[in-house]
Protein backbone atom coordinates (compact mmCIF):
# COMPACT_ATOMS: atom_id res chain seq x y z
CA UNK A 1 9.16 0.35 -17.32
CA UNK A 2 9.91 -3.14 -17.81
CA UNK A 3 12.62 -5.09 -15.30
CA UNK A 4 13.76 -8.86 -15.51
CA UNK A 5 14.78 -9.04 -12.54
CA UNK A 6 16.86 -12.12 -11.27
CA UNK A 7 17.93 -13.82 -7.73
CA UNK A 8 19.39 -16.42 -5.57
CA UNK A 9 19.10 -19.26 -8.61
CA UNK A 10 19.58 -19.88 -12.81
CA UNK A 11 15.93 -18.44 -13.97
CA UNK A 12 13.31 -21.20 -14.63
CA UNK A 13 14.40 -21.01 -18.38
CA UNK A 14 16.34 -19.18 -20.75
CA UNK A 15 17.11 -15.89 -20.14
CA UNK A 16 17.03 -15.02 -24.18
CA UNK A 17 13.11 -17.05 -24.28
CA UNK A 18 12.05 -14.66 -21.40
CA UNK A 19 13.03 -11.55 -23.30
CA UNK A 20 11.65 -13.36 -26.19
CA UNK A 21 8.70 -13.59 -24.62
CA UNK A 22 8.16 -10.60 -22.60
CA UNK A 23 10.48 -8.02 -23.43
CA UNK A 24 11.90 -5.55 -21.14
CA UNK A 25 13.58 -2.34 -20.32
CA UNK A 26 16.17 -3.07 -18.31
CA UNK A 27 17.84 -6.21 -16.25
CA UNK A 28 18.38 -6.18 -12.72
CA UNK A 29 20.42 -9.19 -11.07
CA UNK A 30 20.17 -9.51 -7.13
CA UNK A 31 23.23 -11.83 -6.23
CA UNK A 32 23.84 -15.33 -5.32
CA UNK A 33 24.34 -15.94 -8.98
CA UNK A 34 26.67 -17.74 -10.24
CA UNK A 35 28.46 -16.73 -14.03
CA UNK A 36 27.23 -19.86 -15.41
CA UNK A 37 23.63 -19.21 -14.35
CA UNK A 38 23.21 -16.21 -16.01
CA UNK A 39 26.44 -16.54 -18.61
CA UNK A 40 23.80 -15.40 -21.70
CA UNK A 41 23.56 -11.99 -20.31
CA UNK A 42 27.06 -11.22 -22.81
CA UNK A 43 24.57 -12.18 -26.00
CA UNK A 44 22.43 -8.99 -24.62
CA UNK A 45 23.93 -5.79 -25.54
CA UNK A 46 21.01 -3.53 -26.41
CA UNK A 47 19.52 -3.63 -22.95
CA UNK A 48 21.11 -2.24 -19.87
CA UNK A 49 21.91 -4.47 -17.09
CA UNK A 50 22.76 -3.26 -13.77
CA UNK A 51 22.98 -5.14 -9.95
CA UNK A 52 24.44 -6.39 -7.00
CA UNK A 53 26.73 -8.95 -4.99
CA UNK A 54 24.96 -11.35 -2.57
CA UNK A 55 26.96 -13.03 -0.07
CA UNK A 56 27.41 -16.27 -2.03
CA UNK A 57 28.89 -14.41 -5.22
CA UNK A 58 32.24 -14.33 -6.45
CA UNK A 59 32.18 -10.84 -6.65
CA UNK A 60 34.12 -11.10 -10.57
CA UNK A 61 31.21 -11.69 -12.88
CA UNK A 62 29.56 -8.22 -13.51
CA UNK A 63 33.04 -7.00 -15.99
CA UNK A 64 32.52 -10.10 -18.21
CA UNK A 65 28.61 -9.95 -18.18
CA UNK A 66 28.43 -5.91 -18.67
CA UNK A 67 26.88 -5.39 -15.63
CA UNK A 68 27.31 -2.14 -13.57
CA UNK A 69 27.97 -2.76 -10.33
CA UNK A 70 25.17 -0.84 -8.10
CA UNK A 71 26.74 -1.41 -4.44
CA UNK A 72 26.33 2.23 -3.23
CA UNK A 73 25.88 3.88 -6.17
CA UNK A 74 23.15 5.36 -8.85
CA UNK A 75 21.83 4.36 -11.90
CA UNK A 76 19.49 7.03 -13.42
CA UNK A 77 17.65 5.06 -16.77
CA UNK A 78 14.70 6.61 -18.49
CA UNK A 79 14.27 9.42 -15.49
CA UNK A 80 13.91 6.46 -12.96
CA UNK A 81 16.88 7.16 -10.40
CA UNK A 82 18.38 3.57 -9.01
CA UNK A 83 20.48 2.70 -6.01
CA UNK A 84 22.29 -0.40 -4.65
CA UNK A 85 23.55 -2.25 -1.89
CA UNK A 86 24.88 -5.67 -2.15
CA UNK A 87 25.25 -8.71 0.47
CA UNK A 88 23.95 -9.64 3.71
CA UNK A 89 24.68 -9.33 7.44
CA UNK A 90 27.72 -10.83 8.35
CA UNK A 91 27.17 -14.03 10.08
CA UNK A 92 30.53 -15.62 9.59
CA UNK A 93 33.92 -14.63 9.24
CA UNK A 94 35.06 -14.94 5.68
CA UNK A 95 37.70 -12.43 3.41
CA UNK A 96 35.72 -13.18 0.37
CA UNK A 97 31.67 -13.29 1.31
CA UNK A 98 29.92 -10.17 0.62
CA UNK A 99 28.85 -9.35 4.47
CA UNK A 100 28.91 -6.18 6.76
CA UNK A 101 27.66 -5.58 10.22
CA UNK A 102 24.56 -4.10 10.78
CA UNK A 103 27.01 -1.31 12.29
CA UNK A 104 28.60 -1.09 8.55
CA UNK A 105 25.37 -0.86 6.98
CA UNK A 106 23.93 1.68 9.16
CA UNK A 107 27.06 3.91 8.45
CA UNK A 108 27.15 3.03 4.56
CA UNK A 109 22.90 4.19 3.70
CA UNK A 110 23.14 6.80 6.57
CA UNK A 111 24.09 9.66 3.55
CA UNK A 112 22.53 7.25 0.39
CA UNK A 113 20.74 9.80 -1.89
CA UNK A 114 17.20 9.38 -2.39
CA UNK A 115 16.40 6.79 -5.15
CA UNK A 116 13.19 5.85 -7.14
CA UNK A 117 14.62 2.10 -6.70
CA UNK A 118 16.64 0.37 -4.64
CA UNK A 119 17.84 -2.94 -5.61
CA UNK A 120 19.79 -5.11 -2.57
CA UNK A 121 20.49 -8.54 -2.05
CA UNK A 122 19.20 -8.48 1.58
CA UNK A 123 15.52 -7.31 2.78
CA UNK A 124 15.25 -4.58 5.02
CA UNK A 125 15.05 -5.96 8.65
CA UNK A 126 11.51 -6.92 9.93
CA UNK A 127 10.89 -7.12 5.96
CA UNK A 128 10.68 -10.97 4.64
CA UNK A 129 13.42 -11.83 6.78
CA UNK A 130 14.16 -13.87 9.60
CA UNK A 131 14.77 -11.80 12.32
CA UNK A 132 16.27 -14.26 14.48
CA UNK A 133 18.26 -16.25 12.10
CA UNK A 134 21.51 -14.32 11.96
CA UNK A 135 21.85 -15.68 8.44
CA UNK A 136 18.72 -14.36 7.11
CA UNK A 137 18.25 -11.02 9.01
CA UNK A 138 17.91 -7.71 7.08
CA UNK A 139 19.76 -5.02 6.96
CA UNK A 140 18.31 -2.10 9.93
CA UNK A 141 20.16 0.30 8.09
CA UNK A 142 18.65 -0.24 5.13
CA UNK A 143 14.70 -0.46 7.04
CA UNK A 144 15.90 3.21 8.22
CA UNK A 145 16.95 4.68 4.72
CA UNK A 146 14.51 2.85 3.53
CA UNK A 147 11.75 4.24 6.16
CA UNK A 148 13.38 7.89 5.91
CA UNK A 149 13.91 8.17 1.55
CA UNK A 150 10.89 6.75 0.94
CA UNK A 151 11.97 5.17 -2.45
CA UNK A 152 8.84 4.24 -4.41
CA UNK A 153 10.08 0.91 -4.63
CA UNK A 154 12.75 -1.96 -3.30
CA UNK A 155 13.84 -4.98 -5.21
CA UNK A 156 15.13 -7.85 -3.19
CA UNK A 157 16.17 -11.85 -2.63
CA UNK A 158 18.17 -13.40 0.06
CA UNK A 159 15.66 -14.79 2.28
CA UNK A 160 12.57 -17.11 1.38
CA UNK A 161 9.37 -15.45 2.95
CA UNK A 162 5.97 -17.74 2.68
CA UNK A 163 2.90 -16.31 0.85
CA UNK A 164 1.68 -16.02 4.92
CA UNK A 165 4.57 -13.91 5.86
CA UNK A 166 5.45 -12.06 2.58
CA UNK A 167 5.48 -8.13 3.43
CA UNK A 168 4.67 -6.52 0.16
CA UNK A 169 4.70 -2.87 1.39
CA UNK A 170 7.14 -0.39 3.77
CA UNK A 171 5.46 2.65 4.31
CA UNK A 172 5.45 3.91 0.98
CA UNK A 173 7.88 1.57 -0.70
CA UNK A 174 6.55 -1.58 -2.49
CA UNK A 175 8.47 -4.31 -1.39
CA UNK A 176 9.46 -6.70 -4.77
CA UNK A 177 10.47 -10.33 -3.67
CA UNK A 178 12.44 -11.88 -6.30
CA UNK A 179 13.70 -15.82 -6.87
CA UNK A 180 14.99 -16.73 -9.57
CA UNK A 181 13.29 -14.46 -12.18
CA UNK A 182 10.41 -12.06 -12.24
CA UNK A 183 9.18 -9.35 -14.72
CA UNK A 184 8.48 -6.07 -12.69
CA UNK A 185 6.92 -3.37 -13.79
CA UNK A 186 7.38 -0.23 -12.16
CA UNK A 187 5.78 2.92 -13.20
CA UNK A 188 8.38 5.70 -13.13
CA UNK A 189 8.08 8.78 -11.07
């Protein structure tokens, strides 16, 4: 299976030339988007899009765009089961950011079914993140669902890891970095 898959900026060019070019399966959007950047999603209607909030996202674009919200729930597509969770660890105090406590987070994946995928706009913690920089530390609850379910694999932005530091594999889960856009293929279960 086929995923354009897209995060934290507009994709490098069209959306429509990249499904021109490479077509896919389905369309995955990791947050920090903004409607504008990926407003040609509503010409697409013959492949499902799904995805989540990140903290810099209005949180009003997926209705317009016919995008299912994931955050904490399943998407099964093609016998490939996919899960969600959207934002990042709260670092500020704001009524409209898409942030939890690690406390939240822990409570939130601590009864998440098993999933094939897991799409989230933060990175496990100790996974391409910054550990130390409240701002771009994962999520632990997510590294322990992640480290317990096993999914086969986890789709993420948020942070900015260096080719030095990248972490492309948890256990059994490959790890899927994502900026701006990138064709994944995933080979279902």
């Amino acid at each position: 299976m086929k995923i354009l898959a897209i995060s934290d900026r507009p994709p490098r060019r069209s959306i429509l030339q990249i499904l021109e070019e490479s077509p896919v399966d389905l369309i995955c959007t990791l947050g920090d988007l903004e409607f504008g950047d990926i407003a040609e999603l509503r010409q697409i209607k013959t492949i499902p899009k799904i995805g989540v909030y990140g903290n810099h996202c209005s949180g009003k674009y997926f209705e317009s765009l016919d995008i299912y919200n994931m955050h904490l729930k399943t998407f099964e597509y093609h016998g490939v089961l996919f899960g969600g969770i959207e934002g990042c660890v709260r670092y500020k105090e704001s009524p409209y950011a898409k942030m939890y406590t690690q406390e939240e987070v822990e409570i939130m994946m601590k009864s998440f079914p098993h999933v094939d995928v897991m799409l989230a706009h933060c990175p496990p913690y100790g996974v391409n993140d910054e550990p130390d920089d409240p701002t771009h530390a994962g999520y632990v609850g997510l590294r322990e669902y992640v480290e317990r379910e096993r999914p086969r694999y986890l789709l993420h932005g948020h942070t900015y890891p260096t080719e030095t530091t990248m972490m492309t594999k948890l256990q059994d889960t490959e790890i899927v970095y994502v900026y701006q856009d990138r064709i994944v293929e995933i080979i279902a279960p």
